[in-house]
N, C-alpha and C. Protein backbone atom coordinates (compact mmCIF):
# COMPACT_ATOMS: atom_id res chain seq x y z
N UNK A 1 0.84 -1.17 0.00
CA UNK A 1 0.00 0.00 0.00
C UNK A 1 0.89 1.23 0.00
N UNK A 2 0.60 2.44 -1.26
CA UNK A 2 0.92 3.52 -0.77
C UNK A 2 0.38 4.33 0.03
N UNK A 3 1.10 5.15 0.53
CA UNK A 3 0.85 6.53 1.50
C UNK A 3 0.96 8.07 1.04
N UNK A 4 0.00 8.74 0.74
CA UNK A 4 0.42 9.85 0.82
C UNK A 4 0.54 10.77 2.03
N UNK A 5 2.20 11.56 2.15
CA UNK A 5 2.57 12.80 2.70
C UNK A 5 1.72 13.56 2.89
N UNK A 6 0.95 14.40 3.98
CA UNK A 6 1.01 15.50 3.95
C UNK A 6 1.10 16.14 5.61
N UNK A 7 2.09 17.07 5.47
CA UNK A 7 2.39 17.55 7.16
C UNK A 7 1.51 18.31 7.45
N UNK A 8 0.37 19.14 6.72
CA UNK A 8 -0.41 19.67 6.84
C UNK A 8 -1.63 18.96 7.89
N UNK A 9 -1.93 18.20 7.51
CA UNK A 9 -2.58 17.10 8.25
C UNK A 9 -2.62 16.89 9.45
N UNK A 10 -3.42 16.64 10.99
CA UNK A 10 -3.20 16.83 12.45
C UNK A 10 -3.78 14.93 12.60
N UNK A 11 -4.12 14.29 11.49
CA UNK A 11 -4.41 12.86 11.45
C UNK A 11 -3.63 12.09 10.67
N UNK A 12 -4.22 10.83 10.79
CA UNK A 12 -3.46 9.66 9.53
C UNK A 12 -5.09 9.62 9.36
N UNK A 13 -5.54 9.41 7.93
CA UNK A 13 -6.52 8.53 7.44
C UNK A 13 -6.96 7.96 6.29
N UNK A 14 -7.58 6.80 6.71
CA UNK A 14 -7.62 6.01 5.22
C UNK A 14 -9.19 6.02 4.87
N UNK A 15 -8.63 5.46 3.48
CA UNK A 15 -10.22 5.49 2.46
C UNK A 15 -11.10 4.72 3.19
N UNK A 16 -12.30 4.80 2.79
CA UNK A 16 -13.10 3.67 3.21
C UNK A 16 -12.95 2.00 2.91
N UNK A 17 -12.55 2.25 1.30
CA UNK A 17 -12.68 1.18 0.51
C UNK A 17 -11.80 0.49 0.83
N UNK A 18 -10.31 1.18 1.00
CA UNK A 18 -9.25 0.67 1.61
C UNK A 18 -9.58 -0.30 2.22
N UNK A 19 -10.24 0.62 3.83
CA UNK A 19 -9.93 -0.07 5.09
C UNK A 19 -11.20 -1.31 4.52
N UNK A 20 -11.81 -1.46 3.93
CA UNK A 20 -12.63 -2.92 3.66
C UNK A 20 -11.70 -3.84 3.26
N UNK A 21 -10.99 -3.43 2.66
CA UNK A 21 -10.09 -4.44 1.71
C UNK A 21 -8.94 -4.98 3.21
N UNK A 22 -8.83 -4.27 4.35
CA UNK A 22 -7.49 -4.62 5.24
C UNK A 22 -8.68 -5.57 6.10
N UNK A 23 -10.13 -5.79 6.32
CA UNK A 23 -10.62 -6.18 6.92
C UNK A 23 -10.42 -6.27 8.41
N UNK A 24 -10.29 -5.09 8.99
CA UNK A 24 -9.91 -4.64 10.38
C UNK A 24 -10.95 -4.04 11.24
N UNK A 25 -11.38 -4.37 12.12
CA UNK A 25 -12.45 -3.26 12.99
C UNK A 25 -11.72 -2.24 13.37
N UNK A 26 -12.99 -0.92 13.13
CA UNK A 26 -12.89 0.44 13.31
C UNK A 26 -13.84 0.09 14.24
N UNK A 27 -13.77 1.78 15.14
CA UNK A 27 -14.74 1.87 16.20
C UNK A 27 -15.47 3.07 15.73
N UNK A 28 -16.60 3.06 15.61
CA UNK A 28 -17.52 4.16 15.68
C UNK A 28 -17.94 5.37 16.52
N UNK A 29 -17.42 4.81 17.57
CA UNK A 29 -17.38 5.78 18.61
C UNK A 29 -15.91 6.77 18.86
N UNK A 30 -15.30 6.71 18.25
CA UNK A 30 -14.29 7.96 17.51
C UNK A 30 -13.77 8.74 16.52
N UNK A 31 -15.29 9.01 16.75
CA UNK A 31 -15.21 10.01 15.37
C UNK A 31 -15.21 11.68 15.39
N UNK A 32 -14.47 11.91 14.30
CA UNK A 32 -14.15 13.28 14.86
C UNK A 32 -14.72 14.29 13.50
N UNK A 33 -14.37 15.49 14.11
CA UNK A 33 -14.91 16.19 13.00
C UNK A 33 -13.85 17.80 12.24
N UNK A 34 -13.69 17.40 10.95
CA UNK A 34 -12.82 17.63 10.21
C UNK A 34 -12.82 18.65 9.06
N UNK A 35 -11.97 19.06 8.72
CA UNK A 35 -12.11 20.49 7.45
C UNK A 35 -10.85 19.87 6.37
N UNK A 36 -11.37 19.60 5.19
CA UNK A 36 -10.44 19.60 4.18
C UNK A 36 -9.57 20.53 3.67
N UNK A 37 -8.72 20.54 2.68
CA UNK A 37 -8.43 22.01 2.14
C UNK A 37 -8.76 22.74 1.42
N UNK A 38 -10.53 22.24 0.72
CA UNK A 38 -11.44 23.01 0.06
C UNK A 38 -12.26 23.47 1.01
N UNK A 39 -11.97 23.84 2.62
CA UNK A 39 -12.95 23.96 3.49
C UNK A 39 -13.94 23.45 3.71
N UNK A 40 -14.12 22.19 3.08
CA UNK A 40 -15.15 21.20 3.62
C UNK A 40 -15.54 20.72 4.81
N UNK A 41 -16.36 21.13 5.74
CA UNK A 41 -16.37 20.11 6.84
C UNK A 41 -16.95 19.15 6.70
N UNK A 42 -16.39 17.81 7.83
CA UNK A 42 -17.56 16.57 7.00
C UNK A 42 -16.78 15.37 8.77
N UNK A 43 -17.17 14.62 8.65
CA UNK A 43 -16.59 13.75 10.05
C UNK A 43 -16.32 12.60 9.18
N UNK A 44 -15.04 11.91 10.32
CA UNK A 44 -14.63 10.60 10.01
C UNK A 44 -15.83 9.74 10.31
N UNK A 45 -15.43 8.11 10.08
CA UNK A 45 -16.78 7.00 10.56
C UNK A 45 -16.18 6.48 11.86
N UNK A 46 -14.94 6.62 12.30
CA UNK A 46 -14.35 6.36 13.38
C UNK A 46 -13.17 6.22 12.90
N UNK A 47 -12.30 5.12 14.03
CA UNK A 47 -11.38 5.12 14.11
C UNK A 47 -10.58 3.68 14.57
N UNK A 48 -9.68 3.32 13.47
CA UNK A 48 -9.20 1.72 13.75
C UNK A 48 -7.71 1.94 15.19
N UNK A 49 -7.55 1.14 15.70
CA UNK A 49 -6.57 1.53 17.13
C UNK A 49 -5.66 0.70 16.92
N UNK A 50 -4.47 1.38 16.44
CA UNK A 50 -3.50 0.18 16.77
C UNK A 50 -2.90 -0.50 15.90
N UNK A 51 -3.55 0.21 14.19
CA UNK A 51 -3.10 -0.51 13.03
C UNK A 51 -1.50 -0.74 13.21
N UNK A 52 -1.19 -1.92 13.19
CA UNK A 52 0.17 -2.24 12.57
C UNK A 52 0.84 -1.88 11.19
N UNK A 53 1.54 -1.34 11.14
CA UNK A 53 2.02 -0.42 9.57
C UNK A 53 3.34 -0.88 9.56
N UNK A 54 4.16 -1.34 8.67
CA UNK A 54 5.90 -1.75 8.40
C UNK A 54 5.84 -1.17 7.13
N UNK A 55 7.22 -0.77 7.83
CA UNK A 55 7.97 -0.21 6.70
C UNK A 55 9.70 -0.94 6.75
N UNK A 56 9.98 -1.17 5.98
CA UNK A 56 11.16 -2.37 6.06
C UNK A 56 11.33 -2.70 7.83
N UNK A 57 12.44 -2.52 8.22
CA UNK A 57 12.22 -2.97 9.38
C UNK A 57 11.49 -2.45 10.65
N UNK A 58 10.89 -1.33 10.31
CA UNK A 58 10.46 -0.74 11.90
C UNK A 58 8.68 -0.76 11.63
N UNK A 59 8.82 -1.25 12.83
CA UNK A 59 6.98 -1.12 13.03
C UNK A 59 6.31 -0.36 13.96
N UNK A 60 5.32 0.14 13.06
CA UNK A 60 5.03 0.94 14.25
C UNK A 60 3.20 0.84 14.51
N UNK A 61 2.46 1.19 15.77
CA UNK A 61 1.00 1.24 15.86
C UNK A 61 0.57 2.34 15.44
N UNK A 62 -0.07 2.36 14.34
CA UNK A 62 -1.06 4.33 14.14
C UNK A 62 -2.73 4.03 14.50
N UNK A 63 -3.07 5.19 15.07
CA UNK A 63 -4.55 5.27 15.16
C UNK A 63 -5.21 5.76 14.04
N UNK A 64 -6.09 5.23 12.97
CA UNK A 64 -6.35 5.88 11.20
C UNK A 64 -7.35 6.08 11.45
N UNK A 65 -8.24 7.36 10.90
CA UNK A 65 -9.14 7.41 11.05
C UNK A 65 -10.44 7.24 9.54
N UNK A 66 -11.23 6.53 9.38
CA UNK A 66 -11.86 6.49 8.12
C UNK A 66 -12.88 7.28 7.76
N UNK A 67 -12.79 7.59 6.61
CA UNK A 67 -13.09 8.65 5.81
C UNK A 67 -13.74 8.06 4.72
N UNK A 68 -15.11 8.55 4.35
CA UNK A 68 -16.10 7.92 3.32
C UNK A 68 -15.73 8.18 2.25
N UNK A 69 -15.19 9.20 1.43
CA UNK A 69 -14.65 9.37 0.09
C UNK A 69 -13.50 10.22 0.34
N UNK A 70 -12.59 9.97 -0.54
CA UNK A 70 -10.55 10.74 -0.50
C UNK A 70 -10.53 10.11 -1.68
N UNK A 71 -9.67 10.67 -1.74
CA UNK A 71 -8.65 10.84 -3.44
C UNK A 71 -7.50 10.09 -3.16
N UNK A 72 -7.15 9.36 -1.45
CA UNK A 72 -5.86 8.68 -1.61
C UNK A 72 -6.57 7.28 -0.35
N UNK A 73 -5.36 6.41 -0.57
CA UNK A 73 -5.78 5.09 0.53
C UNK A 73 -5.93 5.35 1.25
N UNK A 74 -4.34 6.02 1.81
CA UNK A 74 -3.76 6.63 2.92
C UNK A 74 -2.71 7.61 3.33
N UNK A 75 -3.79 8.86 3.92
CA UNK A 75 -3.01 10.08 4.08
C UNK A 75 -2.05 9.89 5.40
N UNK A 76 -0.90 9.94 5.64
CA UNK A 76 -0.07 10.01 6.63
C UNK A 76 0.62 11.28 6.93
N UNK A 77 -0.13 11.58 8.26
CA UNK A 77 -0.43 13.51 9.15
C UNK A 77 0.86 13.52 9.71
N UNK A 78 0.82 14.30 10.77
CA UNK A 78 1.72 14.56 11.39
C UNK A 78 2.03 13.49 11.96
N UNK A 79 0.80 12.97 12.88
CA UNK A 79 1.07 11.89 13.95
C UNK A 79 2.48 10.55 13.23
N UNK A 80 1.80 10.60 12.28
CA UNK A 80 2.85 10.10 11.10
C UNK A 80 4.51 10.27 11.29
N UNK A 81 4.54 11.66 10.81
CA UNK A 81 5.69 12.33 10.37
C UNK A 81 6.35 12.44 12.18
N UNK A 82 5.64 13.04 12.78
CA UNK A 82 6.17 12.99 14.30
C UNK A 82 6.76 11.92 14.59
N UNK A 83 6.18 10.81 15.24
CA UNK A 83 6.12 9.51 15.79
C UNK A 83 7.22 8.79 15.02
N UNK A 84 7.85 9.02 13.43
CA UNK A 84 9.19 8.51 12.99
C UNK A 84 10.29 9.37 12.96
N UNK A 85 10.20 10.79 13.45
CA UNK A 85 10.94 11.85 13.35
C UNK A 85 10.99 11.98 11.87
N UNK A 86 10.31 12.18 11.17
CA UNK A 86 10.42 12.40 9.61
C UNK A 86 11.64 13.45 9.01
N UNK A 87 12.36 12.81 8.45
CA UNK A 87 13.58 14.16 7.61
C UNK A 87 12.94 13.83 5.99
N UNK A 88 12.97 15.30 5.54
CA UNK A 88 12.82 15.16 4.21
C UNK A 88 14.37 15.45 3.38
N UNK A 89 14.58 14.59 2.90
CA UNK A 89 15.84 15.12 2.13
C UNK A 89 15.58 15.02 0.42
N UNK A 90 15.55 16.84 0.10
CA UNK A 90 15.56 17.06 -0.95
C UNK A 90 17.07 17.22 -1.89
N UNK A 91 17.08 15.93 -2.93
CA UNK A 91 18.23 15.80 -3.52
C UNK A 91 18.62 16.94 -4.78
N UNK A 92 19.52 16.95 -5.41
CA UNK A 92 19.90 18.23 -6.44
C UNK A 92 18.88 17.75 -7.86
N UNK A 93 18.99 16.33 -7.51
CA UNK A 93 18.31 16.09 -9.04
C UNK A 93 16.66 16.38 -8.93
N UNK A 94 16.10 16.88 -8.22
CA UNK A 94 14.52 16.44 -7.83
C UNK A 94 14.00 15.55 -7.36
N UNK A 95 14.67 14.78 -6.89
CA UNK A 95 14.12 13.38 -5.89
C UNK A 95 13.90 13.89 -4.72
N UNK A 96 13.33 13.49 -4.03
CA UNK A 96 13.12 13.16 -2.66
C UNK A 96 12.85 11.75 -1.83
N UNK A 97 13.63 11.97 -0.87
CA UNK A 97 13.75 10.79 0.08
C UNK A 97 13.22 11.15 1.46
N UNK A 98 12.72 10.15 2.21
CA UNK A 98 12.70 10.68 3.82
C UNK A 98 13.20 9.36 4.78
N UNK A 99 14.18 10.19 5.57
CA UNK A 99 14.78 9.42 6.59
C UNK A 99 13.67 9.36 8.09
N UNK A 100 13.20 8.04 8.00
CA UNK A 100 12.57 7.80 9.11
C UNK A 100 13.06 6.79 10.37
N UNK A 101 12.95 7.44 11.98
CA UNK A 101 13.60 6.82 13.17
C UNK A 101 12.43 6.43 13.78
N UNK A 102 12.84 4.71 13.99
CA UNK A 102 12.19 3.88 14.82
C UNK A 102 11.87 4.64 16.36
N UNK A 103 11.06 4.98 16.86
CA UNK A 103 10.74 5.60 18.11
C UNK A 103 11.06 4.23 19.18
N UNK A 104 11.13 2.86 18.73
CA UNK A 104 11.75 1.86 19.73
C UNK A 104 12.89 1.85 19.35
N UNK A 105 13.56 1.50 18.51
CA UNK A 105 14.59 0.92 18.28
C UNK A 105 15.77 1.64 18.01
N UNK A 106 15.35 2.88 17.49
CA UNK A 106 16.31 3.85 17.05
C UNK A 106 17.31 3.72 15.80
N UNK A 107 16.54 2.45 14.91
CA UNK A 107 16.60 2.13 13.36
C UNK A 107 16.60 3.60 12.66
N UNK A 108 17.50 3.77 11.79
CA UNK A 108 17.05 4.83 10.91
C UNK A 108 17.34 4.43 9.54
N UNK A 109 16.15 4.61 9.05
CA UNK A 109 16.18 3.98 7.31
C UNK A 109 15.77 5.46 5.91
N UNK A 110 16.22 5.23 5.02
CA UNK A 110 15.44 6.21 4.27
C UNK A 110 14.96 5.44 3.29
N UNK A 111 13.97 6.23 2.77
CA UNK A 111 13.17 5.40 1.97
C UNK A 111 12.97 6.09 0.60
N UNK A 112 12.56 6.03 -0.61
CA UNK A 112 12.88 7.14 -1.66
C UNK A 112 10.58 7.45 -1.50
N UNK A 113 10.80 8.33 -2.13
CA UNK A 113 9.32 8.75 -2.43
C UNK A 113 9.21 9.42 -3.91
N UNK A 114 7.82 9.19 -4.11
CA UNK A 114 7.30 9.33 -5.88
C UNK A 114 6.17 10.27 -5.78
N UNK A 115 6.39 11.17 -7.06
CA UNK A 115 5.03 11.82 -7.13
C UNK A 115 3.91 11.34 -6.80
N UNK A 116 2.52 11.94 -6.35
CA UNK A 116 1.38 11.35 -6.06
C UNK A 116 0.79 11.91 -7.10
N UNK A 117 -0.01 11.01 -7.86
CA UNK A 117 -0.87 11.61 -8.62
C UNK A 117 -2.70 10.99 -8.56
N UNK A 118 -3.86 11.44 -8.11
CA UNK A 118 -5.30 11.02 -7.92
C UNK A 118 -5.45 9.91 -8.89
């Protein structure tokens, strides 16, 4: 599964359709209520606790919250970017990479990243 970036973001959350396809219980009773960046307000359907997410070697638990229609699987917020100490390293050629630290282990890996396109 990809992820889209954005630090803008104060959540992680995934599509609906997604989270059918990971076949995981969400809870309904954490749901929150939210503004896009077309100023939309609209609420999540809750919230799954605890998803397990790997990324080569480090694992980590995120709380995702689901969202009835998005343009991506899965948006990864701050809680995201925080919780691995996120570095963005912008290269000369236009690439970008981000160096992410295991909050247990103190693994640090980078990983390359690709345009997102809807």
């Amino acid at each position: 599964m990809h992820g889209c970036l954005d630090s803008g973001s104060v959540l992680v959350a995934m599509n609906y359709n997604m989270w059918k396809d990971l076949k995981v219980p969400y809870y309904p009773d954490s749901v929150i209520n939210m503004e896009s960046a077309n100023d939309r307000a609209s609420s999540t359907l809750g919230c799954v606790h605890n998803l397990c997410v790997t990324i080569g070697p480090i694992s980590l638990f995120l709380q995702v919250h689901i969202v009835c229609k998005s343009p991506f699987n899965l948006l990864l917020g701050q809680p995201f970017l925080t919780l691995l100490k996120c570095q963005s390293l912008d290269l000369l050629n236009g690439d970008q990479q981000l160096m992410l630290t295991c909050p247990n282990t103190t693994i640090t890996i980078i990983i390359p990243t690709q345009n997102w396109a809807p």
